[in-house]
Protein backbone atom coordinates (compact mmCIF):
# COMPACT_ATOMS: atom_id res chain seq x y z
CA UNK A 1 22.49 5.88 4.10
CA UNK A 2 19.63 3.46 4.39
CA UNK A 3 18.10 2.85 8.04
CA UNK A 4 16.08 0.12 8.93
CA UNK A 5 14.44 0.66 12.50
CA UNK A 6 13.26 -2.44 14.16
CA UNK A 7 10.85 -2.39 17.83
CA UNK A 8 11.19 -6.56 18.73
CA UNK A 9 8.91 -8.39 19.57
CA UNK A 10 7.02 -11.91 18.70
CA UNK A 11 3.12 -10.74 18.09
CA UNK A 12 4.38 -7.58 16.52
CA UNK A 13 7.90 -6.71 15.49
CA UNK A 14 7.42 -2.97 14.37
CA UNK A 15 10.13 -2.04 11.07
CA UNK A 16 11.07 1.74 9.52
CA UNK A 17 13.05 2.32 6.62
CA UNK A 18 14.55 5.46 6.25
CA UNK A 19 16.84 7.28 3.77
CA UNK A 20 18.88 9.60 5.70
CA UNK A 21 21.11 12.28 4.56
CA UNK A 22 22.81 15.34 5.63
CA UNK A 23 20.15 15.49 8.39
CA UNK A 24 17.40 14.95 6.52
CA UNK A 25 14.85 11.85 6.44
CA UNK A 26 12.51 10.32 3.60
CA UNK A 27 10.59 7.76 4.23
CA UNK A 28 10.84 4.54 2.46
CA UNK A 29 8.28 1.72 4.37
CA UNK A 30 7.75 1.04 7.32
CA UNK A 31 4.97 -1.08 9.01
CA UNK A 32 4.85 -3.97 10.95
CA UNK A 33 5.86 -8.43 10.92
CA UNK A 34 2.67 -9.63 13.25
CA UNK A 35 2.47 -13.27 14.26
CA UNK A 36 -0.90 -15.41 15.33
CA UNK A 37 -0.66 -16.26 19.27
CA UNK A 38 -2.62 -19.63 18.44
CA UNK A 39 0.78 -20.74 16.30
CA UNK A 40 3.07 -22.75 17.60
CA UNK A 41 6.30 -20.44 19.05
CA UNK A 42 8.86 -22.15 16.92
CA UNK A 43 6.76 -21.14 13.98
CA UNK A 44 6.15 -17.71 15.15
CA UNK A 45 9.99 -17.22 15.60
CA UNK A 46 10.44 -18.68 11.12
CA UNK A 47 7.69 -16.19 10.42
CA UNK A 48 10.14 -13.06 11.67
CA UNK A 49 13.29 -14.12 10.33
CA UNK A 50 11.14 -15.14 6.93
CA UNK A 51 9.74 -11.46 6.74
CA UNK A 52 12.84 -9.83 8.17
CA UNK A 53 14.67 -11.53 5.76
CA UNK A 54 12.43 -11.06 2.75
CA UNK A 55 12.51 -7.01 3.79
CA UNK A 56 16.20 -7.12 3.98
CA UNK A 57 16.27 -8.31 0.88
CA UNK A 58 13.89 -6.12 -0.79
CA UNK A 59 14.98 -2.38 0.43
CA UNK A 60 18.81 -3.71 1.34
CA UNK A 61 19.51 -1.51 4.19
CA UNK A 62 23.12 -0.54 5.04
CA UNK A 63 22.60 -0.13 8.40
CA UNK A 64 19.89 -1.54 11.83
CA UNK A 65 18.98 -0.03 14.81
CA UNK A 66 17.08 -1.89 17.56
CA UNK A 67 15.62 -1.37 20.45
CA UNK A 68 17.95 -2.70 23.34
CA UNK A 69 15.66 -4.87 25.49
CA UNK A 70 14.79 -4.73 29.03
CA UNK A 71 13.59 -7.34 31.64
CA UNK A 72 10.46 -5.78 33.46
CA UNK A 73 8.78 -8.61 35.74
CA UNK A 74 7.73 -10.80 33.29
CA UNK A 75 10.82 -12.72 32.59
CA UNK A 76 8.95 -15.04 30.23
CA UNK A 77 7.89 -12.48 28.20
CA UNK A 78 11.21 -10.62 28.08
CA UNK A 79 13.04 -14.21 27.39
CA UNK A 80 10.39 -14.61 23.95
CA UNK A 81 11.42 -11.20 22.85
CA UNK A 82 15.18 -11.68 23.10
CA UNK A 83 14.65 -15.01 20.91
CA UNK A 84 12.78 -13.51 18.06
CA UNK A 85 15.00 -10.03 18.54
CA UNK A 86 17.36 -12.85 17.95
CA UNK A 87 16.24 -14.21 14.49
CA UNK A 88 15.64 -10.35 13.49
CA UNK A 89 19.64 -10.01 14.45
CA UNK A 90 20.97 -12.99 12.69
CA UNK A 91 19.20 -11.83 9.09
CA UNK A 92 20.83 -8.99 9.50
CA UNK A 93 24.16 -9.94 10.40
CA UNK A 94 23.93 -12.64 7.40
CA UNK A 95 23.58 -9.49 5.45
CA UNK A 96 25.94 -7.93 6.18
CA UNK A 97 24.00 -4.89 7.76
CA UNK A 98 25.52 -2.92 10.81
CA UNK A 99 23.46 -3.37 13.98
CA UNK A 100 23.45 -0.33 16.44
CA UNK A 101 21.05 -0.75 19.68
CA UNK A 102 19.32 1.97 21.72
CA UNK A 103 17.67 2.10 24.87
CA UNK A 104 14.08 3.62 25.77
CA UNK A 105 16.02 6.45 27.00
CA UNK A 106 18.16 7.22 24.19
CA UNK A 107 15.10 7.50 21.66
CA UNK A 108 13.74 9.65 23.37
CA UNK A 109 16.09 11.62 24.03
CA UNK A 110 17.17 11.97 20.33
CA UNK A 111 13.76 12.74 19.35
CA UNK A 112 12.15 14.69 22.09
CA UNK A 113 15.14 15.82 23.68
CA UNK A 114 14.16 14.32 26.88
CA UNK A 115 15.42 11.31 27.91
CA UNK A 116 11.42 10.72 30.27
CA UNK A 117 9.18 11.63 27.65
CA UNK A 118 5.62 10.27 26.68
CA UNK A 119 5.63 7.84 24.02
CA UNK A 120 2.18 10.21 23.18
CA UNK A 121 5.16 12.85 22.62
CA UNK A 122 7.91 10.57 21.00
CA UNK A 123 5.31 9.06 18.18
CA UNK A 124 4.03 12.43 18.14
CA UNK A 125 7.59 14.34 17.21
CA UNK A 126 8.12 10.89 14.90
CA UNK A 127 5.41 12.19 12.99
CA UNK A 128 5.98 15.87 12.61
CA UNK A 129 10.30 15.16 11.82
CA UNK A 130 8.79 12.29 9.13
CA UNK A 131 6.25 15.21 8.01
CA UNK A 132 3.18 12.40 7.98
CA UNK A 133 -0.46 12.89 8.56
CA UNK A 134 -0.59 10.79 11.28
CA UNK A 135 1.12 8.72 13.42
CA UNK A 136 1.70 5.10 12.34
CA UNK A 137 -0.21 2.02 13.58
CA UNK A 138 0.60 0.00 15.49
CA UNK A 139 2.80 1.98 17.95
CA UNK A 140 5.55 -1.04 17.07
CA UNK A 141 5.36 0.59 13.99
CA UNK A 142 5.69 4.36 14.94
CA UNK A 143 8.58 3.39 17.84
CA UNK A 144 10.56 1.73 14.91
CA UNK A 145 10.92 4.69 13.24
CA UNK A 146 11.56 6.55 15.98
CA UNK A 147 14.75 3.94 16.60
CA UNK A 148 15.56 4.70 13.00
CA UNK A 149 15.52 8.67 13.50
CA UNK A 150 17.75 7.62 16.65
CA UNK A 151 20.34 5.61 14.34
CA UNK A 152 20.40 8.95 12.01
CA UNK A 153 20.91 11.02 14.38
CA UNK A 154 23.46 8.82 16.15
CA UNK A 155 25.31 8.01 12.73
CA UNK A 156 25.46 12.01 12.46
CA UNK A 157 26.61 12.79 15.18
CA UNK A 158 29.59 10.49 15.03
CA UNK A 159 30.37 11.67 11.65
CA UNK A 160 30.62 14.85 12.73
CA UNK A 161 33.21 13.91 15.73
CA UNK A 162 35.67 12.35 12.97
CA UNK A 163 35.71 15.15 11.05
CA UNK A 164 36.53 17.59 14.22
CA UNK A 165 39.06 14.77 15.12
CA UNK A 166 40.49 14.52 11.32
């Protein structure tokens, strides 16, 4: 199965691809869709889906997982994520792709194993399970595959409870 991990956002919107099998990750790409502040927002918002849809298209992943977003106290800011997490959503769905979405809580917990980790420790253990050198920059970058390790392990998971079921 092919994973794409996406962290939202509209400066930076953090992607992972990952080929995951019986357990086991290799990475394909991963890196990051950044937008200029100075451009217009409407703009910003064609840049993502554009990318998004030009990745889509070039590693065809059979399945997303997203971060599930969160209002803090900046409602403006949370409002501008949920509109380009939008665009990101609609390239996939036009793809056909599966869409699963995770909270802060649930990465880490599926790659730490503690649901109020560090996200020193979650890019950290993102690292070691993708056996890279270093952690990858920018953190939008690193927490995407972290989402995507989430999705595997997720996907797993509920494999292995229809086969107990079955």
């Amino acid at each position: 199965m092919r994973i794409i991990g996406v962290d939202p956002g509209y400066a930076i919107v953090g992607f992972g691809i990952l080929d995951y099998d019986k357990n086991r990750f290799k990475i394909v790409d991963f890196g990051a869709i950044t937008t200029d502040a100075k451009t217009p927002f409407d703009l910003r918002l064609k840049t993502i889906y554009d990318d998004m849809c030009e990745i889509l298209d070039t590693y065809k992943p059979d399945e997303m997982g997203i971060e599930k977003l969160f209002f803090n106290t900046n409602q403006k800011t949370g409002i501008d994520v949920a509109q380009a997490r939008g665009v990101t959503l609609l390239a996939a769905v036009q793809r056909g792709i599966g869409i699963s979405e995770y909270t802060p809580l649930q990465v880490k917990q599926s790659v730490v194993g503690y649901g109020r980790a560090e996200k020193k420790q979650v890019q950290e253990l993102t690292r070691s399970i993708l056996g890279l050198a270093q952690v990858p920059k920018p953190d939008d970058t690193a927490d995407a595959l972290a989402i995507a390790i989430t999705h595997g392990h997720s996907s797993f998971n509920t494999l292995k409870n229809l086969e107990k079921i079955l």
